[in-house]
N, C-alpha and C. Protein backbone atom coordinates (compact mmCIF):
# COMPACT_ATOMS: atom_id res chain seq x y z
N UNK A 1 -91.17 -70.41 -2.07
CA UNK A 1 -91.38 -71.43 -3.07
C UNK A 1 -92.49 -72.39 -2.64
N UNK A 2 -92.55 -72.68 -1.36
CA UNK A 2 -93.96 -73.42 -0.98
C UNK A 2 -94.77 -72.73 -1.50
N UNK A 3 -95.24 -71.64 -1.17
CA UNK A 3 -96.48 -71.11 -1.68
C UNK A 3 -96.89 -71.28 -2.88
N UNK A 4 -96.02 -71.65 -3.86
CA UNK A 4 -96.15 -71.63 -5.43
C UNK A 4 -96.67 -73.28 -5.25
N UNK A 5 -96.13 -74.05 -4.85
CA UNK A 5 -95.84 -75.69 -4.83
C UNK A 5 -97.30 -75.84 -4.27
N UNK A 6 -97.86 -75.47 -3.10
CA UNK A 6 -98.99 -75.62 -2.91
C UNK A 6 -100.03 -75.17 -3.69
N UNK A 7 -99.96 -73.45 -4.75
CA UNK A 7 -101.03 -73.46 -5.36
C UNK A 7 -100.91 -74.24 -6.74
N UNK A 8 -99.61 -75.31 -6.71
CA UNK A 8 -99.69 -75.83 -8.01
C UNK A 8 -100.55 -76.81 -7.64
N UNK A 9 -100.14 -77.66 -6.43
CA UNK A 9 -101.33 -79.14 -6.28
C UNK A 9 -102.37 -78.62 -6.39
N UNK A 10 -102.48 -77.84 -6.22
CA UNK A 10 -104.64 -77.56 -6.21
C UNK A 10 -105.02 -76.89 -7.90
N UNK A 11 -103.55 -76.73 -8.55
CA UNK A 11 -104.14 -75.98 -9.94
C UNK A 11 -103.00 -76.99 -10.87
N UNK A 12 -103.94 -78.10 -10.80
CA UNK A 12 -103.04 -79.02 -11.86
C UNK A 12 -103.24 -78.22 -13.39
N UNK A 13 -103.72 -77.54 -13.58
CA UNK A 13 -103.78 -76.95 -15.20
C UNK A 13 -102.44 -75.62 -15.25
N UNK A 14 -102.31 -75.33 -14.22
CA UNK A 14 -101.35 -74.26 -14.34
C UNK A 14 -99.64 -74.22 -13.29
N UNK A 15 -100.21 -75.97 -13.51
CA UNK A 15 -98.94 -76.87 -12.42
C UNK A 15 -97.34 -76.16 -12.77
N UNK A 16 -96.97 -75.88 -14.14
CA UNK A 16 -95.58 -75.85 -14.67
C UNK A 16 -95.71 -74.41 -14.78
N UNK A 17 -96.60 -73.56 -14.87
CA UNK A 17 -96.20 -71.95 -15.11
C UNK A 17 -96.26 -71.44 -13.13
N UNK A 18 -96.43 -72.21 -12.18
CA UNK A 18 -96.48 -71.82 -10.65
C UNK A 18 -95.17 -72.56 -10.33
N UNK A 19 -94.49 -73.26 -10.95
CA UNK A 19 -93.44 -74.21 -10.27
C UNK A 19 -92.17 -73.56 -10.39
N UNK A 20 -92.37 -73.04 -11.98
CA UNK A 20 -90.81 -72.06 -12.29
C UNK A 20 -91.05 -70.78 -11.70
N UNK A 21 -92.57 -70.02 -11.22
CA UNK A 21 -92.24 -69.22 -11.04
C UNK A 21 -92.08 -69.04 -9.78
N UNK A 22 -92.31 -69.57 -8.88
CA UNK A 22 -91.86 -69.97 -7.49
C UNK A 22 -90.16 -70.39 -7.37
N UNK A 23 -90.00 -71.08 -8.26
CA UNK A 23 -87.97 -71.32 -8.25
C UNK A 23 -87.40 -70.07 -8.87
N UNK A 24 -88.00 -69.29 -9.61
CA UNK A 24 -87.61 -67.54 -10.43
C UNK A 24 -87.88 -66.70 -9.31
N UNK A 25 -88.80 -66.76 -8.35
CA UNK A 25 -88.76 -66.03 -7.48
C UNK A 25 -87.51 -66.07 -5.89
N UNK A 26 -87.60 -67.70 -6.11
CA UNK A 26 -86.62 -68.06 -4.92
C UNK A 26 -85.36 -67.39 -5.10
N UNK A 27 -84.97 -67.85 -6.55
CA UNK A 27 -83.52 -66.98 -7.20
C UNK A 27 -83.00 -65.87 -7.07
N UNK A 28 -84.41 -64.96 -7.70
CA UNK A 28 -84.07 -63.93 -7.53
C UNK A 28 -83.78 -63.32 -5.96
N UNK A 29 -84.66 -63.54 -5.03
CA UNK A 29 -84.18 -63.11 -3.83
C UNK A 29 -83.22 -63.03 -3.11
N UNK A 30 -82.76 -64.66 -3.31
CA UNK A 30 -81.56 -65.33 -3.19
C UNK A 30 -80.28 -64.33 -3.82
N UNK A 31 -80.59 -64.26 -4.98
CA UNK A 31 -79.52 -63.43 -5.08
C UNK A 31 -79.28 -61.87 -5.33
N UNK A 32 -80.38 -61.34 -4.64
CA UNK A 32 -80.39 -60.08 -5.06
C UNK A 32 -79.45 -60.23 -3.21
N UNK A 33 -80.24 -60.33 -2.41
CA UNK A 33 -79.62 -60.62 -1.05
C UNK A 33 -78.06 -60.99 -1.02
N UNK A 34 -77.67 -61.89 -1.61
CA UNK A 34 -76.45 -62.18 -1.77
C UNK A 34 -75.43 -61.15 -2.15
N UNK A 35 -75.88 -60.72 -3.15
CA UNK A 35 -75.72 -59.56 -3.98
C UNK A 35 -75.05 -58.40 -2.62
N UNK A 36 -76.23 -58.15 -2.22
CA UNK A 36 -76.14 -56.65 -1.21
C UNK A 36 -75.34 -57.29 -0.19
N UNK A 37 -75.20 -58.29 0.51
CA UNK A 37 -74.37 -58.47 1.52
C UNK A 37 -72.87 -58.63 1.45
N UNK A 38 -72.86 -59.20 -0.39
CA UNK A 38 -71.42 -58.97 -0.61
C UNK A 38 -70.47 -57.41 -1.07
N UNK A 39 -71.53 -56.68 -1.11
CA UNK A 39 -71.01 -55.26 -1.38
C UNK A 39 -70.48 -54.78 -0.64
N UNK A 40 -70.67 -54.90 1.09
CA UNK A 40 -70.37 -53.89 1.90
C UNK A 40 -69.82 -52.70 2.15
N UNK A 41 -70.84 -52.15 1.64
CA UNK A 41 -70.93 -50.45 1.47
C UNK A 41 -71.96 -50.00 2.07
N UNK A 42 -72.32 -48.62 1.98
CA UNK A 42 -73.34 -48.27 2.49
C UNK A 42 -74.77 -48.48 1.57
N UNK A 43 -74.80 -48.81 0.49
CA UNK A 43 -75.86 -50.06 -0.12
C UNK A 43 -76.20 -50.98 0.44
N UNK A 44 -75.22 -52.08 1.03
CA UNK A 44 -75.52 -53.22 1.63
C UNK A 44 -76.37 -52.88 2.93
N UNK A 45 -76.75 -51.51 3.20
CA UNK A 45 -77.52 -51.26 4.74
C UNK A 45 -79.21 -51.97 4.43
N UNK A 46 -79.45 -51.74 2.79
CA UNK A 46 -80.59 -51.86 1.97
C UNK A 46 -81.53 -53.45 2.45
N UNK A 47 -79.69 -54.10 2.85
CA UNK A 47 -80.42 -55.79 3.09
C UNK A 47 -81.12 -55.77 4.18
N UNK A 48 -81.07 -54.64 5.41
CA UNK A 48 -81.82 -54.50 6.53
C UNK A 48 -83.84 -55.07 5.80
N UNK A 49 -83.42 -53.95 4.94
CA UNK A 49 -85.48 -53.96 4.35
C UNK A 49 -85.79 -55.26 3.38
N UNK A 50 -84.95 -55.71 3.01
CA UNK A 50 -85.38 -56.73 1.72
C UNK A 50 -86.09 -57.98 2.53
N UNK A 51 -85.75 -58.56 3.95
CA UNK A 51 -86.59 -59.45 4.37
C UNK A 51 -87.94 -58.59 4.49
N UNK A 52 -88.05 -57.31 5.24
CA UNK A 52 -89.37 -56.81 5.50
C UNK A 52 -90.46 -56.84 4.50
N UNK A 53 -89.41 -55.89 3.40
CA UNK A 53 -90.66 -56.15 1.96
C UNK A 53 -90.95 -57.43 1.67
N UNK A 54 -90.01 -58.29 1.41
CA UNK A 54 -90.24 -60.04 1.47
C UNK A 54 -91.29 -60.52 2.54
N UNK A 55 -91.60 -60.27 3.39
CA UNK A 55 -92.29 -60.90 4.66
C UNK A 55 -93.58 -59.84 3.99
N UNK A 56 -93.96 -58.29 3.48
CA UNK A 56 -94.69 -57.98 3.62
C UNK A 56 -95.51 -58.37 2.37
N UNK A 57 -94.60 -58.92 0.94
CA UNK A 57 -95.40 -59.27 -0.35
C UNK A 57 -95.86 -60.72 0.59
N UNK A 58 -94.94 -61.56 1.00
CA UNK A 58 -95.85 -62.84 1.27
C UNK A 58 -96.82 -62.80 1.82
N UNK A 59 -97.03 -61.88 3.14
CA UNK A 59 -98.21 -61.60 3.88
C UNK A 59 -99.63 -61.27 2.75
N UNK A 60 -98.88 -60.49 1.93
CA UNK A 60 -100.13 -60.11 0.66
C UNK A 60 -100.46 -61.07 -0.22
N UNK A 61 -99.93 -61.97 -0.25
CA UNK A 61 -100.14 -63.28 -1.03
C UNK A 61 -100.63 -64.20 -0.60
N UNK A 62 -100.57 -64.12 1.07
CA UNK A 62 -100.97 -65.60 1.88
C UNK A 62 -102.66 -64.84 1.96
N UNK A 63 -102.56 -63.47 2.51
CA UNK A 63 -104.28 -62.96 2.13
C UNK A 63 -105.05 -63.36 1.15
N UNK A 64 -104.33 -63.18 -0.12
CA UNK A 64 -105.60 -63.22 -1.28
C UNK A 64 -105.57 -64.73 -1.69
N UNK A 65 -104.67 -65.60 -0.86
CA UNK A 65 -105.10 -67.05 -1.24
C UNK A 65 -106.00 -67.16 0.40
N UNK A 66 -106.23 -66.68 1.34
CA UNK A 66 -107.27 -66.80 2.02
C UNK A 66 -108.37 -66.29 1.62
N UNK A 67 -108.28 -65.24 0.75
CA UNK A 67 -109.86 -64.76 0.38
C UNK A 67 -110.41 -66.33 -0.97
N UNK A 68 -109.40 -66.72 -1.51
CA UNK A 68 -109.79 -67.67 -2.62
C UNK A 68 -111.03 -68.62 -1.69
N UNK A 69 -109.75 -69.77 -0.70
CA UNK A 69 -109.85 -70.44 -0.44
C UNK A 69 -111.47 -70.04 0.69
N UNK A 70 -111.65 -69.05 1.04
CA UNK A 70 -112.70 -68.88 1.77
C UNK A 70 -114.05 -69.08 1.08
N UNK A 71 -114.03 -68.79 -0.10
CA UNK A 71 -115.08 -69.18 -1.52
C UNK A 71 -115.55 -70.70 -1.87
N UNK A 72 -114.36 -71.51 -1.08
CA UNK A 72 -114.41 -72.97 -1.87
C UNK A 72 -114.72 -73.78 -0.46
N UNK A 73 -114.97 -73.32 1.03
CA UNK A 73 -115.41 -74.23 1.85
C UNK A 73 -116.03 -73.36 3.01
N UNK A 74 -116.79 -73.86 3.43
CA UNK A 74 -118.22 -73.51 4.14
C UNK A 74 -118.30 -74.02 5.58
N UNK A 75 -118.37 -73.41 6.88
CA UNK A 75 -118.55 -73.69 7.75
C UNK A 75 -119.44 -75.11 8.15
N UNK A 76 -119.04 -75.90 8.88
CA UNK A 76 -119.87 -77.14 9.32
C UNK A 76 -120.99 -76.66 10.42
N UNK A 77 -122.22 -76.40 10.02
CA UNK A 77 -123.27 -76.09 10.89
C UNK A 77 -123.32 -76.92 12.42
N UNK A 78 -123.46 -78.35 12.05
CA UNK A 78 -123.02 -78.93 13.54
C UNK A 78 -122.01 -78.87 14.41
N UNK A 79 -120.51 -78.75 13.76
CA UNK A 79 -119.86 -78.54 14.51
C UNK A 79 -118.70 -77.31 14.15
N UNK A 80 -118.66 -76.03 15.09
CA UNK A 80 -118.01 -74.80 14.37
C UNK A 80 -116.87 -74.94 14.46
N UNK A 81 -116.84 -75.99 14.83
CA UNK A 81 -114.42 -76.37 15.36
C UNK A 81 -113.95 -76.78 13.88
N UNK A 82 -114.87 -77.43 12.86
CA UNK A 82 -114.51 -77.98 11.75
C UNK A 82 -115.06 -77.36 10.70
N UNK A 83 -114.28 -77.64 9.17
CA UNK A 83 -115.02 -76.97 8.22
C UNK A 83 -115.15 -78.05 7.54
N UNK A 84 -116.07 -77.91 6.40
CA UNK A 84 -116.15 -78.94 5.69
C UNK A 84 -116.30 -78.45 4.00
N UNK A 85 -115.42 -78.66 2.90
CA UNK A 85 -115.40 -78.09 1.44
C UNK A 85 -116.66 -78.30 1.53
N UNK A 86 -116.73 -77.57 0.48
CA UNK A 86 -118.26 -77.46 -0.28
C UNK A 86 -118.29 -78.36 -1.49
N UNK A 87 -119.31 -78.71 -1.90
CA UNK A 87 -119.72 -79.34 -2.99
C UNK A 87 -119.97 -78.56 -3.99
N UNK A 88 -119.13 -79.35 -4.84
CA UNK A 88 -118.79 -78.57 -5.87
C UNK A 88 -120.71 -78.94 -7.09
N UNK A 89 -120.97 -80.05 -7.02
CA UNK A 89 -122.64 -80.03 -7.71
C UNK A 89 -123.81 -79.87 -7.07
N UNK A 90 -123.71 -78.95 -5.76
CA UNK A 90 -124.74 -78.71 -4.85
C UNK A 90 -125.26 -77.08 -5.95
């Protein structure tokens, strides 16, 4: 749900369609997980993978908001420890 919350501050135009769907996503996990652990059967073995795939969509999501964010700020020529956004009327 952070991830949603953070690309809402930076996308005030699309603030309320990233907020629910970050709390629709929390839910669902929440309870699909819930779900499988209360079955205990040999289904419930399934909850082993649901963090992995979970850890592996976020990993794919935290990428393509690094490819965004790599577009919108520009290395500081004087000093390479810091970056500095870009200007947006340059």
């Amino acid at each position: 749900m952070d991830y949603y919350i953070g690309l809402a501050k930076f996308n005030p135009e699309e603030e309320t369609r990233l907020m629910v769907s970050g709390f629709l996503y929390t839910i669902l996990c929440h309870g699909v997980y819930d779900f499988l652990t209360l079955l205990q059967n040999s289904c419930s073995s399934f909850m082993i993978l649901l963090p992995v795939i979970l850890l592996l969509w976020a990993r794919m999501k935290l990428k393509k908001a690094e490819i965004a964010i790599r577009g919108r700020i520009r290395p500081n020529t004087e000093n390479n420890n810091t970056a500095v956004a870009a200007d947006p009327c340059a």
